[in-house]
PDB file of N, CA and C in Angstrom:
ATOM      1  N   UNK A   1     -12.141   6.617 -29.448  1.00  0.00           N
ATOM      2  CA  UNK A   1     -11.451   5.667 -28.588  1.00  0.00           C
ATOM      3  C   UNK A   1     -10.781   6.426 -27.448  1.00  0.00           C
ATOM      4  N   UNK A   2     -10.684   5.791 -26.577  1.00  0.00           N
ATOM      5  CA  UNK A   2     -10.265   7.077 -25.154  1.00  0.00           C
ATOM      6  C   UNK A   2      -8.949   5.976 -24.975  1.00  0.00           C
ATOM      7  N   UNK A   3      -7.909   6.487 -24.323  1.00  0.00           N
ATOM      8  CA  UNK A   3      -6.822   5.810 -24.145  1.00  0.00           C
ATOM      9  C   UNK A   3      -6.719   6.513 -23.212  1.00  0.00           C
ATOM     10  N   UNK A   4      -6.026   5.055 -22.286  1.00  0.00           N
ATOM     11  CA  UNK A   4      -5.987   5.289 -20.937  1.00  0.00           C
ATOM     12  C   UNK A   4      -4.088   5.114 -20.441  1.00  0.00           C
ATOM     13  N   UNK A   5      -3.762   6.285 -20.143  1.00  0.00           N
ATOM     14  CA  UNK A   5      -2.056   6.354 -19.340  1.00  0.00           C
ATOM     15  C   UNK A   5      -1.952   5.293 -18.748  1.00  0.00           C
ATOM     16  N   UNK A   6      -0.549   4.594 -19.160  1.00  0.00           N
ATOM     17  CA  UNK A   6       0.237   3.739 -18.039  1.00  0.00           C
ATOM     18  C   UNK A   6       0.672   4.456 -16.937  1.00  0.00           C
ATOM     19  N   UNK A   7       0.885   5.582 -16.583  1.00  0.00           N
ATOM     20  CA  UNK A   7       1.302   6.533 -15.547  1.00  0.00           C
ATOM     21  C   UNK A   7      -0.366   6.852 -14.879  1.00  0.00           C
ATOM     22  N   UNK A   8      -1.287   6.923 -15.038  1.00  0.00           N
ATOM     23  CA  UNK A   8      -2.607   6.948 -14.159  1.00  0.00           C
ATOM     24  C   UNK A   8      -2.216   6.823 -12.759  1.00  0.00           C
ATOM     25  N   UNK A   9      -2.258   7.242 -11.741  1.00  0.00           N
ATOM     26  CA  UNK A   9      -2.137   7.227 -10.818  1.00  0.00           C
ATOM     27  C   UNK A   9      -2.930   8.142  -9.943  1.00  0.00           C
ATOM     28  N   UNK A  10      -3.740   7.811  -8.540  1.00  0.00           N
ATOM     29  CA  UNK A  10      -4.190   8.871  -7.752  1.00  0.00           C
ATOM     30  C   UNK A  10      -3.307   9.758  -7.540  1.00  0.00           C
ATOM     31  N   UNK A  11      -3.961  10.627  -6.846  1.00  0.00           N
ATOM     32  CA  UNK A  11      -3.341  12.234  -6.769  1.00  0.00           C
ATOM     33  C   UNK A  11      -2.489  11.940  -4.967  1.00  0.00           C
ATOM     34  N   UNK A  12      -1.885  12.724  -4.726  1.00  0.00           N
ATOM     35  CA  UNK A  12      -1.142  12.352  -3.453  1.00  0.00           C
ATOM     36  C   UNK A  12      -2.048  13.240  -2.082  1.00  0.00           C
ATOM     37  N   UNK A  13      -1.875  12.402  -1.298  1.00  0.00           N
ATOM     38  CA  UNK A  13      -2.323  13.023   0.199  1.00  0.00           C
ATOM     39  C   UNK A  13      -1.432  13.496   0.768  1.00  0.00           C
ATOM     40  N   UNK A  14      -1.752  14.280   1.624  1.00  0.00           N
ATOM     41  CA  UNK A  14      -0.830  15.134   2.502  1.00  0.00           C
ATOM     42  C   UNK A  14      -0.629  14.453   3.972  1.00  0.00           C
ATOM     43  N   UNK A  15      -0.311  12.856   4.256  1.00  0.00           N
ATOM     44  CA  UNK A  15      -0.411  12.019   4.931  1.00  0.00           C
ATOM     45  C   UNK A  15       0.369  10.962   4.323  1.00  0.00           C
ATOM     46  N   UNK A  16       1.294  10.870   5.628  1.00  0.00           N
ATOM     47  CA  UNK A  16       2.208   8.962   5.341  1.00  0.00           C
ATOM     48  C   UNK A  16       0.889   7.985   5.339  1.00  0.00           C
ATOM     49  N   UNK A  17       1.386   7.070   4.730  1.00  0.00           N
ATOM     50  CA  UNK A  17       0.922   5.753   4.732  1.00  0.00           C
ATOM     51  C   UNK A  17       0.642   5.406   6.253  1.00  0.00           C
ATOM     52  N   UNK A  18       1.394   5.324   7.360  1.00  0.00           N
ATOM     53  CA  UNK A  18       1.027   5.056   8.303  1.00  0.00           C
ATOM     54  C   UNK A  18      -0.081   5.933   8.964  1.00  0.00           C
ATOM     55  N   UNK A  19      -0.035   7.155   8.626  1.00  0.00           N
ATOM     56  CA  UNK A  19      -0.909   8.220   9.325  1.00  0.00           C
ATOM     57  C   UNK A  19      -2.503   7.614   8.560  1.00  0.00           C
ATOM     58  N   UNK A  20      -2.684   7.486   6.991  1.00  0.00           N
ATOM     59  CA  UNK A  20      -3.181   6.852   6.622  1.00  0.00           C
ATOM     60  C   UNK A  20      -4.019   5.813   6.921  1.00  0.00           C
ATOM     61  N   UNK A  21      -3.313   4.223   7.575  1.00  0.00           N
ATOM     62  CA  UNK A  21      -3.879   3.239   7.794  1.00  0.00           C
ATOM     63  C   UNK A  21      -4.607   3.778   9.315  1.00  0.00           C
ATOM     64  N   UNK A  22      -3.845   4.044  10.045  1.00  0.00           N
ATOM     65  CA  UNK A  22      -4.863   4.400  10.947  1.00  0.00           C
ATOM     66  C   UNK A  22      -6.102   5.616  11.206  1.00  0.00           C
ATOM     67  N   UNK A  23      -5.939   6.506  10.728  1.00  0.00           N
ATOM     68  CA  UNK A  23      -7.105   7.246   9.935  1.00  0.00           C
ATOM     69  C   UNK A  23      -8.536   6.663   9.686  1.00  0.00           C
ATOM     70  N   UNK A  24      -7.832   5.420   8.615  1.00  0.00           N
ATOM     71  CA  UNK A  24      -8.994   4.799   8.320  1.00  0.00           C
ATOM     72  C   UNK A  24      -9.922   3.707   8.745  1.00  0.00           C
ATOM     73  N   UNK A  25      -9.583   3.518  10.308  1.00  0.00           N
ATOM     74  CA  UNK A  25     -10.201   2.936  11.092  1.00  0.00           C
ATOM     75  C   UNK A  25     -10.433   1.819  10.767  1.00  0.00           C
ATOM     76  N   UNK A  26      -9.724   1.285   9.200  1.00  0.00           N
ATOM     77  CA  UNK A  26      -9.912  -0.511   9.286  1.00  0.00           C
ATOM     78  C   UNK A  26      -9.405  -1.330  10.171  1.00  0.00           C
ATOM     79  N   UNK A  27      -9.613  -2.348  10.238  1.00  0.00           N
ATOM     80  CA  UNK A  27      -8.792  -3.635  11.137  1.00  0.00           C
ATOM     81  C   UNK A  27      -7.568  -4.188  10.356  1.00  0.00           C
ATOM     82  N   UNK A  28      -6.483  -4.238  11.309  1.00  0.00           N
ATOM     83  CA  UNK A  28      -5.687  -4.843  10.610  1.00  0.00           C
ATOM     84  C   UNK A  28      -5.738  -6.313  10.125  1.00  0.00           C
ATOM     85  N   UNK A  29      -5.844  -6.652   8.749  1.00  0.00           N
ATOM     86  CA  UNK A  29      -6.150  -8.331   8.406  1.00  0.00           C
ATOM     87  C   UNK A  29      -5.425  -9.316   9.026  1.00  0.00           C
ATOM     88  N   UNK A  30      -6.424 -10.208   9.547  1.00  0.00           N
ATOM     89  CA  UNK A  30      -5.510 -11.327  10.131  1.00  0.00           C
ATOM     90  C   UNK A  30      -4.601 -12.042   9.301  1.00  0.00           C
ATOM     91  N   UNK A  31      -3.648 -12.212   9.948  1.00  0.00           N
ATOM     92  CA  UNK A  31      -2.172 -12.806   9.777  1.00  0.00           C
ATOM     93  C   UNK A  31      -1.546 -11.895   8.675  1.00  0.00           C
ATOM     94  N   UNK A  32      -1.605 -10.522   8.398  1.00  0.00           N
ATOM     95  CA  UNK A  32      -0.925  -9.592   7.487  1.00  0.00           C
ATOM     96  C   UNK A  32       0.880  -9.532   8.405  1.00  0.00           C
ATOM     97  N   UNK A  33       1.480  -9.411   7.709  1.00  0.00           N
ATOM     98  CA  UNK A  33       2.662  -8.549   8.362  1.00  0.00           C
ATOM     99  C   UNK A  33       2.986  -7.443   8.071  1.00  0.00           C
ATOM    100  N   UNK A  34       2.609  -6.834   6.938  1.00  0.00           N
ATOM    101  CA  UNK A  34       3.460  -5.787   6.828  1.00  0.00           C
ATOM    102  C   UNK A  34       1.943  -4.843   6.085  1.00  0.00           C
ATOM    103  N   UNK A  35       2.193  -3.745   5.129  1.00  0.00           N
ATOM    104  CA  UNK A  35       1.163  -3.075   4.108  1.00  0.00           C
ATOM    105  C   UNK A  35       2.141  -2.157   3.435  1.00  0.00           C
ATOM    106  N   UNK A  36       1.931  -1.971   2.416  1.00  0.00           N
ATOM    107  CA  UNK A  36       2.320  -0.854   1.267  1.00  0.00           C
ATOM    108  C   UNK A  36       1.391  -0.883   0.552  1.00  0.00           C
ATOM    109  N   UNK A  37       1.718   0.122  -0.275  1.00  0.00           N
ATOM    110  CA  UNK A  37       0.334   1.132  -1.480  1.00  0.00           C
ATOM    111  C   UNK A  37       1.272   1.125  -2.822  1.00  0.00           C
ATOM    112  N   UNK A  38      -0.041   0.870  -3.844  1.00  0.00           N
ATOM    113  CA  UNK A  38       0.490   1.073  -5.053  1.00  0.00           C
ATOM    114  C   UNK A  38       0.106   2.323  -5.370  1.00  0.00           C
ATOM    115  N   UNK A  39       0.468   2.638  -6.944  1.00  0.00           N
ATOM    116  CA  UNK A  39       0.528   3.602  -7.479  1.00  0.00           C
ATOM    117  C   UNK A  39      -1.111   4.271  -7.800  1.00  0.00           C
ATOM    118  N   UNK A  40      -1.559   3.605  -7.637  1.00  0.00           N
ATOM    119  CA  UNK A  40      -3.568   3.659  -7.953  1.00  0.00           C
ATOM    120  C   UNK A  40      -4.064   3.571  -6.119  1.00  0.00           C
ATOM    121  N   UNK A  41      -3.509   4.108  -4.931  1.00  0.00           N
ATOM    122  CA  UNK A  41      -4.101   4.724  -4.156  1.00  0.00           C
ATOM    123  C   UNK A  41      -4.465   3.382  -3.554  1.00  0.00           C
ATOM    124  N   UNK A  42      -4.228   1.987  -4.000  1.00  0.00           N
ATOM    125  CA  UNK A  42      -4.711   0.423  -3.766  1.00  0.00           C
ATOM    126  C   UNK A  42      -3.564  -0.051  -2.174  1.00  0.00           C
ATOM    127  N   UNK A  43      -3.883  -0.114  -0.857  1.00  0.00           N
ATOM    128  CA  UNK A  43      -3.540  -0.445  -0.074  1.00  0.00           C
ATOM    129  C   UNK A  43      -3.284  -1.747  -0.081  1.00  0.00           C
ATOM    130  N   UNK A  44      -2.241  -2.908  -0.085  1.00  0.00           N
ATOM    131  CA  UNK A  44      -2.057  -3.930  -0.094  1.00  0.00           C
ATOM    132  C   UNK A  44      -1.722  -4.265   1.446  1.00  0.00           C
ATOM    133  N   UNK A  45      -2.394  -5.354   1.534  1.00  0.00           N
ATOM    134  CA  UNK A  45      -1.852  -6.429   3.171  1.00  0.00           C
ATOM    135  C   UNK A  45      -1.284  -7.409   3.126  1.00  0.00           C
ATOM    136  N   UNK A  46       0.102  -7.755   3.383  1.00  0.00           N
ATOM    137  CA  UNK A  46       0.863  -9.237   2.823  1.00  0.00           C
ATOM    138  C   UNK A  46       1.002  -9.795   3.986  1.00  0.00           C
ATOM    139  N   UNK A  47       1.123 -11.356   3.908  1.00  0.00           N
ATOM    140  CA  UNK A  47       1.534 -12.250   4.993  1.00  0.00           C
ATOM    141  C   UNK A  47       2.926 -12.436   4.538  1.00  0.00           C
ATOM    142  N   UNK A  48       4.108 -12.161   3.777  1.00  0.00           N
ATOM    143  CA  UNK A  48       5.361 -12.201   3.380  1.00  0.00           C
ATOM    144  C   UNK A  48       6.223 -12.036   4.285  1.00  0.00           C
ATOM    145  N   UNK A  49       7.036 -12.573   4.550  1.00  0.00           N
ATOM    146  CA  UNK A  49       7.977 -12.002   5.691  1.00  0.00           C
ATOM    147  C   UNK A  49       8.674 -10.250   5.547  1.00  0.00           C
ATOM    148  N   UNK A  50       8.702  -9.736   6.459  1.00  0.00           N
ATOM    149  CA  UNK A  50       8.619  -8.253   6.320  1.00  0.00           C
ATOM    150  C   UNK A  50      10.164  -7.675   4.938  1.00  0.00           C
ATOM    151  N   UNK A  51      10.809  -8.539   5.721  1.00  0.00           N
ATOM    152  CA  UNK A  51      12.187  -8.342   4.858  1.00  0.00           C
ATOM    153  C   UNK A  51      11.908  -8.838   3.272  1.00  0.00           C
ATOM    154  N   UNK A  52      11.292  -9.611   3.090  1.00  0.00           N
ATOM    155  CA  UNK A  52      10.961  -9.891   1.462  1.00  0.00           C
ATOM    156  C   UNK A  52       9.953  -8.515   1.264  1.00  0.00           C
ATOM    157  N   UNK A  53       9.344  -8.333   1.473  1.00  0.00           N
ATOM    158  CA  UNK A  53       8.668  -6.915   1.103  1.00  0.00           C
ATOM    159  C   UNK A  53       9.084  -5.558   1.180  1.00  0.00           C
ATOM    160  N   UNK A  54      10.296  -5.226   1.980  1.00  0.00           N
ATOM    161  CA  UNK A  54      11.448  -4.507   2.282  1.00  0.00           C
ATOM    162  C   UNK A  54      12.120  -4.300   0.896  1.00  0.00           C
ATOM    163  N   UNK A  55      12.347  -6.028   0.752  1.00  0.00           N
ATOM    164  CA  UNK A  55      13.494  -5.473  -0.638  1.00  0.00           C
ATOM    165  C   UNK A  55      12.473  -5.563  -2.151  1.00  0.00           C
ATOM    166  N   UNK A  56      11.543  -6.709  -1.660  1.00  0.00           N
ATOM    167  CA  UNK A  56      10.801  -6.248  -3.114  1.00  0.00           C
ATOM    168  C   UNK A  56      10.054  -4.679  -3.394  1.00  0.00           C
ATOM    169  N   UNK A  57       9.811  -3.695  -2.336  1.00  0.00           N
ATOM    170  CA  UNK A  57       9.746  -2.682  -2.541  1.00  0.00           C
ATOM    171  C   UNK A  57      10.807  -1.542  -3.205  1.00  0.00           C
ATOM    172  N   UNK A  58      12.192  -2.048  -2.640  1.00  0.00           N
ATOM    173  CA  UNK A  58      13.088  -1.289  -3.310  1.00  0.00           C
ATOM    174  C   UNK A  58      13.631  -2.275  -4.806  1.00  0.00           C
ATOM    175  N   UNK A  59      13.158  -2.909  -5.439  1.00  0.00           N
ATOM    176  CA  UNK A  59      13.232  -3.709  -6.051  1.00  0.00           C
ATOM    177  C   UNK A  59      11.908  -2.855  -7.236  1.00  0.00           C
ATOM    178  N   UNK A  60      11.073  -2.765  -6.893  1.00  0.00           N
ATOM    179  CA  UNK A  60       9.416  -3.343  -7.894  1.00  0.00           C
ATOM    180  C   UNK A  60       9.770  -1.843  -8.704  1.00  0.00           C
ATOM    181  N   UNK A  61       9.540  -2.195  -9.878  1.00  0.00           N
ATOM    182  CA  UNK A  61       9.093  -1.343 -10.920  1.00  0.00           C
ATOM    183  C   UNK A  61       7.557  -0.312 -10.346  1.00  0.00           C
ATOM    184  N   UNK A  62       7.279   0.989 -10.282  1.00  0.00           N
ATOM    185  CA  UNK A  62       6.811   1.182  -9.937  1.00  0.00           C
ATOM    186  C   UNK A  62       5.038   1.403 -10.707  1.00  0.00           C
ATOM    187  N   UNK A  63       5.281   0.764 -12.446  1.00  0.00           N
ATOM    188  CA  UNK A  63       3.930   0.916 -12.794  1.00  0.00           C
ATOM    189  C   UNK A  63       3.391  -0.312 -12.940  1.00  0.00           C
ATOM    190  N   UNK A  64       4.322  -1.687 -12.677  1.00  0.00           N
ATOM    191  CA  UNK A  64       4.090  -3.148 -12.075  1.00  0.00           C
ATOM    192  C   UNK A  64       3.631  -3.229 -10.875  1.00  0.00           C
ATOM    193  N   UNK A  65       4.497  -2.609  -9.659  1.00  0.00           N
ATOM    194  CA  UNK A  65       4.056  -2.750  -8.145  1.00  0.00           C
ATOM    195  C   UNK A  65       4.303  -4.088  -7.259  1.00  0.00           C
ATOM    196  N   UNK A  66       4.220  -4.331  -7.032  1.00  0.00           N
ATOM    197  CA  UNK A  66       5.037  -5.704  -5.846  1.00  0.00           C
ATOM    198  C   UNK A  66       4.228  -6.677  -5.874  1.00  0.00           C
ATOM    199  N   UNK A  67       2.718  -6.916  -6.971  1.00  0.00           N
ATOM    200  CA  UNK A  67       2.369  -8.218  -6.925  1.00  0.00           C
ATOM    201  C   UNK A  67       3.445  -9.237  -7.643  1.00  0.00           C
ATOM    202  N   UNK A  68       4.041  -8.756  -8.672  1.00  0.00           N
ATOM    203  CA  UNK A  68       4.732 -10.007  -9.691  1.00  0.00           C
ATOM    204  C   UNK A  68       6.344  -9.858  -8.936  1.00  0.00           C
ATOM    205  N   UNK A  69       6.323  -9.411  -7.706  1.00  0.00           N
ATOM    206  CA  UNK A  69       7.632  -9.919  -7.119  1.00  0.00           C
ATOM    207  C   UNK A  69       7.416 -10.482  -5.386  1.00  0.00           C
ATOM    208  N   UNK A  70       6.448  -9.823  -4.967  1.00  0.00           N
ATOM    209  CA  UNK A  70       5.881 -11.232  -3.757  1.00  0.00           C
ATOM    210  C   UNK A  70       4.457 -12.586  -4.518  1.00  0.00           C
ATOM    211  N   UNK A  71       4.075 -11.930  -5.315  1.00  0.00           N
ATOM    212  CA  UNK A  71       2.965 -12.961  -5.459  1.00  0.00           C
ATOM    213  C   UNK A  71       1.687 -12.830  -5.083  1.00  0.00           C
ATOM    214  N   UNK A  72       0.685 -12.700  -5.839  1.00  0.00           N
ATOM    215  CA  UNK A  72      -0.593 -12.615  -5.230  1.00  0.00           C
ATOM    216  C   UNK A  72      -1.207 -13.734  -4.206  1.00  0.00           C
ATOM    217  N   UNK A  73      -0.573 -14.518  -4.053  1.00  0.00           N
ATOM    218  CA  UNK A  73      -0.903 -15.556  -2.712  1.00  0.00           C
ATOM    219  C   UNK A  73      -0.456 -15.136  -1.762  1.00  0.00           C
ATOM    220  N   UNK A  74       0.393 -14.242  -1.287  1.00  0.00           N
ATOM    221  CA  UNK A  74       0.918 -14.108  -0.256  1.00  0.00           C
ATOM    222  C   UNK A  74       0.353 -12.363   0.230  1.00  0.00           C
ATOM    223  N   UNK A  75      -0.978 -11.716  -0.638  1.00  0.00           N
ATOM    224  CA  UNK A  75      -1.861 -10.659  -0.511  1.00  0.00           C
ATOM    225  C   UNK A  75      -2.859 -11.110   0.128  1.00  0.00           C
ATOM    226  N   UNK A  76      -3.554 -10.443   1.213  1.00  0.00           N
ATOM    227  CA  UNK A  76      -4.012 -10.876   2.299  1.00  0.00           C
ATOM    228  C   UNK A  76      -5.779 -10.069   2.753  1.00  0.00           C
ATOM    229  N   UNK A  77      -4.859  -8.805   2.009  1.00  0.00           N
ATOM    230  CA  UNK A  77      -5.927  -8.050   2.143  1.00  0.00           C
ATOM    231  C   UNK A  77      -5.884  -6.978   1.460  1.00  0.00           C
ATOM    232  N   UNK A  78      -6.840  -6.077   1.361  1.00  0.00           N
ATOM    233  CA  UNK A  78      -6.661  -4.818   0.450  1.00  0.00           C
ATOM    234  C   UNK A  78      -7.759  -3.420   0.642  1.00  0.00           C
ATOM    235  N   UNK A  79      -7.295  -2.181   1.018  1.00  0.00           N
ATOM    236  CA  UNK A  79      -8.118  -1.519   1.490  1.00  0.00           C
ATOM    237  C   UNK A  79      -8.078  -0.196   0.041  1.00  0.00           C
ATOM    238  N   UNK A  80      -8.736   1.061   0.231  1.00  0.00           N
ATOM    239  CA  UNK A  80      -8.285   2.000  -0.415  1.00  0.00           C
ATOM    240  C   UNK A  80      -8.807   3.023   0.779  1.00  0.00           C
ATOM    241  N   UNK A  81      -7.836   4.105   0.668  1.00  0.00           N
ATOM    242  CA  UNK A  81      -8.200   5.153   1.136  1.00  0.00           C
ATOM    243  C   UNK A  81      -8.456   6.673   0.247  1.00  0.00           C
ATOM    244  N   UNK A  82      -9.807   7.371   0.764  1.00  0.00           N
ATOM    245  CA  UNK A  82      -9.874   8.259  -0.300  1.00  0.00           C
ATOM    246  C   UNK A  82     -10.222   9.680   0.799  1.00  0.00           C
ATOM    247  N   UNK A  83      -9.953  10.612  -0.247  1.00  0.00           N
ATOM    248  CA  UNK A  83      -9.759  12.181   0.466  1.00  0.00           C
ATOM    249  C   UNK A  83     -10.661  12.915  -0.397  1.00  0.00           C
ATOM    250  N   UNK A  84     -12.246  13.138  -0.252  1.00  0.00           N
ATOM    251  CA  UNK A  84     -12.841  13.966  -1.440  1.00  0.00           C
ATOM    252  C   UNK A  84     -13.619  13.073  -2.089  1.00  0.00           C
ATOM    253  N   UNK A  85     -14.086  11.699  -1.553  1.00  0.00           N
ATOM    254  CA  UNK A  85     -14.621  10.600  -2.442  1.00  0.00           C
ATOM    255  C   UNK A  85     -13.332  10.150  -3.749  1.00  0.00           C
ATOM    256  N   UNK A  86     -12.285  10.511  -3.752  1.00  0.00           N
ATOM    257  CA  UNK A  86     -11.296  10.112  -4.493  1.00  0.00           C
ATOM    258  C   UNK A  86     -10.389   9.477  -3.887  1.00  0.00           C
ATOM    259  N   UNK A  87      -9.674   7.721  -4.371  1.00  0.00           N
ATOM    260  CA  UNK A  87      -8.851   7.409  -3.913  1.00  0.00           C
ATOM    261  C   UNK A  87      -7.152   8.303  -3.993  1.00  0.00           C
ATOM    262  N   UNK A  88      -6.464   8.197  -2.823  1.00  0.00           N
ATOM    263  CA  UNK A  88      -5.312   8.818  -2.617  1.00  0.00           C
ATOM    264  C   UNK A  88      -3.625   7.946  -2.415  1.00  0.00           C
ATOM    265  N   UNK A  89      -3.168   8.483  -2.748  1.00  0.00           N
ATOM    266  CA  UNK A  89      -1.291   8.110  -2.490  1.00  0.00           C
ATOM    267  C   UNK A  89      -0.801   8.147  -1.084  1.00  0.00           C
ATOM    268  N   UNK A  90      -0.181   7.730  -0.593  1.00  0.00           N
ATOM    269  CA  UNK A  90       0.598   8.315   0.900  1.00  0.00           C
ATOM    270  C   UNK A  90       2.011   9.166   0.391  1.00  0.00           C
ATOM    271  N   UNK A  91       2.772  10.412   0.771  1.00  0.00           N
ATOM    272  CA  UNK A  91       3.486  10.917   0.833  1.00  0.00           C
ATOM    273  C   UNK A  91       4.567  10.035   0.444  1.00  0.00           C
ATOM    274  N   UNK A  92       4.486   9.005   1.005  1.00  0.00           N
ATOM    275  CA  UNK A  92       5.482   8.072   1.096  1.00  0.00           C
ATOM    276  C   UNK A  92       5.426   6.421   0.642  1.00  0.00           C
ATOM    277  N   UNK A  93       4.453   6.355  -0.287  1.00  0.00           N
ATOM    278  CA  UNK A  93       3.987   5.367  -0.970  1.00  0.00           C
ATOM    279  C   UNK A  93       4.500   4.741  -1.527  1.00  0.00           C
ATOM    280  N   UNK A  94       5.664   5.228  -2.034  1.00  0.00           N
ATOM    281  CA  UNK A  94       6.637   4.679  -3.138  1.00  0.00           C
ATOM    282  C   UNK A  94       7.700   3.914  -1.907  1.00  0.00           C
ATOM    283  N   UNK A  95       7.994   4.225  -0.828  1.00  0.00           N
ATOM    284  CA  UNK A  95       8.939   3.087  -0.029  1.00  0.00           C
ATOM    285  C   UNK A  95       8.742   3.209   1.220  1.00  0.00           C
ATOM    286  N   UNK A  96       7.214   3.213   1.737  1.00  0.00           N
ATOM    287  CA  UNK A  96       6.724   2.619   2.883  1.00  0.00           C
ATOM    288  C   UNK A  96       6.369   0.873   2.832  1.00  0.00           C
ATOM    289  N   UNK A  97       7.062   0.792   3.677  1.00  0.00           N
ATOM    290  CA  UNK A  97       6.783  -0.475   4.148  1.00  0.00           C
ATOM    291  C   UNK A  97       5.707  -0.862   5.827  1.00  0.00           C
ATOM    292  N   UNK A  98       4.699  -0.198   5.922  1.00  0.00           N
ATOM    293  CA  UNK A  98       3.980  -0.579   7.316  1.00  0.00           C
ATOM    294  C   UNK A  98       4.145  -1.705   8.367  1.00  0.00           C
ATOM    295  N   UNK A  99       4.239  -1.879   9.077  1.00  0.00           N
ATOM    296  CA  UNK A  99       4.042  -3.168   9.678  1.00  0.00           C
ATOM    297  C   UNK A  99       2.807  -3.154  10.904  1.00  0.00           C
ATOM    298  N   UNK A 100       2.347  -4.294  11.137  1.00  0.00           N
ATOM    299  CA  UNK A 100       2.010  -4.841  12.412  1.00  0.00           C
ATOM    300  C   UNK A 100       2.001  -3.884  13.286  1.00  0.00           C
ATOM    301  N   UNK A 101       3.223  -4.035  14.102  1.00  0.00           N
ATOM    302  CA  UNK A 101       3.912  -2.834  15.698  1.00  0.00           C
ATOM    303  C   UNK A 101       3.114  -1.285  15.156  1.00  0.00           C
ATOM    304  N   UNK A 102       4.570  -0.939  14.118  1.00  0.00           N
ATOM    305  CA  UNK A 102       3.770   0.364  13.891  1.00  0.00           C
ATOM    306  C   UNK A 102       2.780   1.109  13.988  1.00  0.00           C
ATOM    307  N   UNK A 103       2.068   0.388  13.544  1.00  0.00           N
ATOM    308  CA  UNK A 103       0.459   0.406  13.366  1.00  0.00           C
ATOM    309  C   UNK A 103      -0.459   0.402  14.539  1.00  0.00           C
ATOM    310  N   UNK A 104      -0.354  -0.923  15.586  1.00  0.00           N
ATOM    311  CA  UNK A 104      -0.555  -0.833  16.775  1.00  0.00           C
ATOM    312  C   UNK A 104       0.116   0.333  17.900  1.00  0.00           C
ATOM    313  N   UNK A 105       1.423   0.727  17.682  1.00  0.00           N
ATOM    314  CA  UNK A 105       1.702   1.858  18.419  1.00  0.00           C
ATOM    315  C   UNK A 105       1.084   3.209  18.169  1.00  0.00           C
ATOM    316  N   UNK A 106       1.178   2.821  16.848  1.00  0.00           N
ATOM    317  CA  UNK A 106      -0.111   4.387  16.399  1.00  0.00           C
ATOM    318  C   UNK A 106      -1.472   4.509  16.494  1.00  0.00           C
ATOM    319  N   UNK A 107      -1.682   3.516  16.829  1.00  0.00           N
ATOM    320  CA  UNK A 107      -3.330   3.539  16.607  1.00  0.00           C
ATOM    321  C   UNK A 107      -3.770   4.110  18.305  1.00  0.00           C
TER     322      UNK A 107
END
């Protein structure tokens, strides 16, 4: 029987989340506001108002992750980014919050 860690998590990149999203040359999803990353390297896109994702980030348990405190209806989109054919973490994964602007100023 193989048993699998509740702590599993990708390995970390040497790159913010923002350096990240634009890197990866996706489009930003229509009507997203904001993006954060879970613990499995899983890029989330929410239509939530930025400030509810603000605090449910400093809020979320981190081996739960911010679906069971914004809601999977209000997930929009979902990318992964990988370094090596392996999905990756952002530096700052644990309390990046992306937005919209950001994103467009960086890109």
């Amino acid at each position: 029987m193989i048993e699998i860690s509740n702590d599993v998590k990708a390995p970390f990149s040497t790159k913010s989340l923002l350096q990240m999203l634009v890197d990866s040359g996706e489009a930003w999803p229509r009507g997203a506001t904001c993006a954060t990353q879970e613990r499995d390297g899983e890029i989330l896109f929410w239509n939530a108002p930025i400030s509810q994702v603000k605090q449910a980030r400093e809020k979320a348990c981190l081996h739960k992750g911010l679906i069971p405190l914004i809601g999977v209806g209000n997930q929009v989109g979902v990318i992964y980014c990988s370094e090596n054919d392996q999905p990756v973490v952002a530096l700052d994964w644990k309390v990046a919050v992306i937005t919209l602007e950001q994103f467009i100023n960086q890109a």
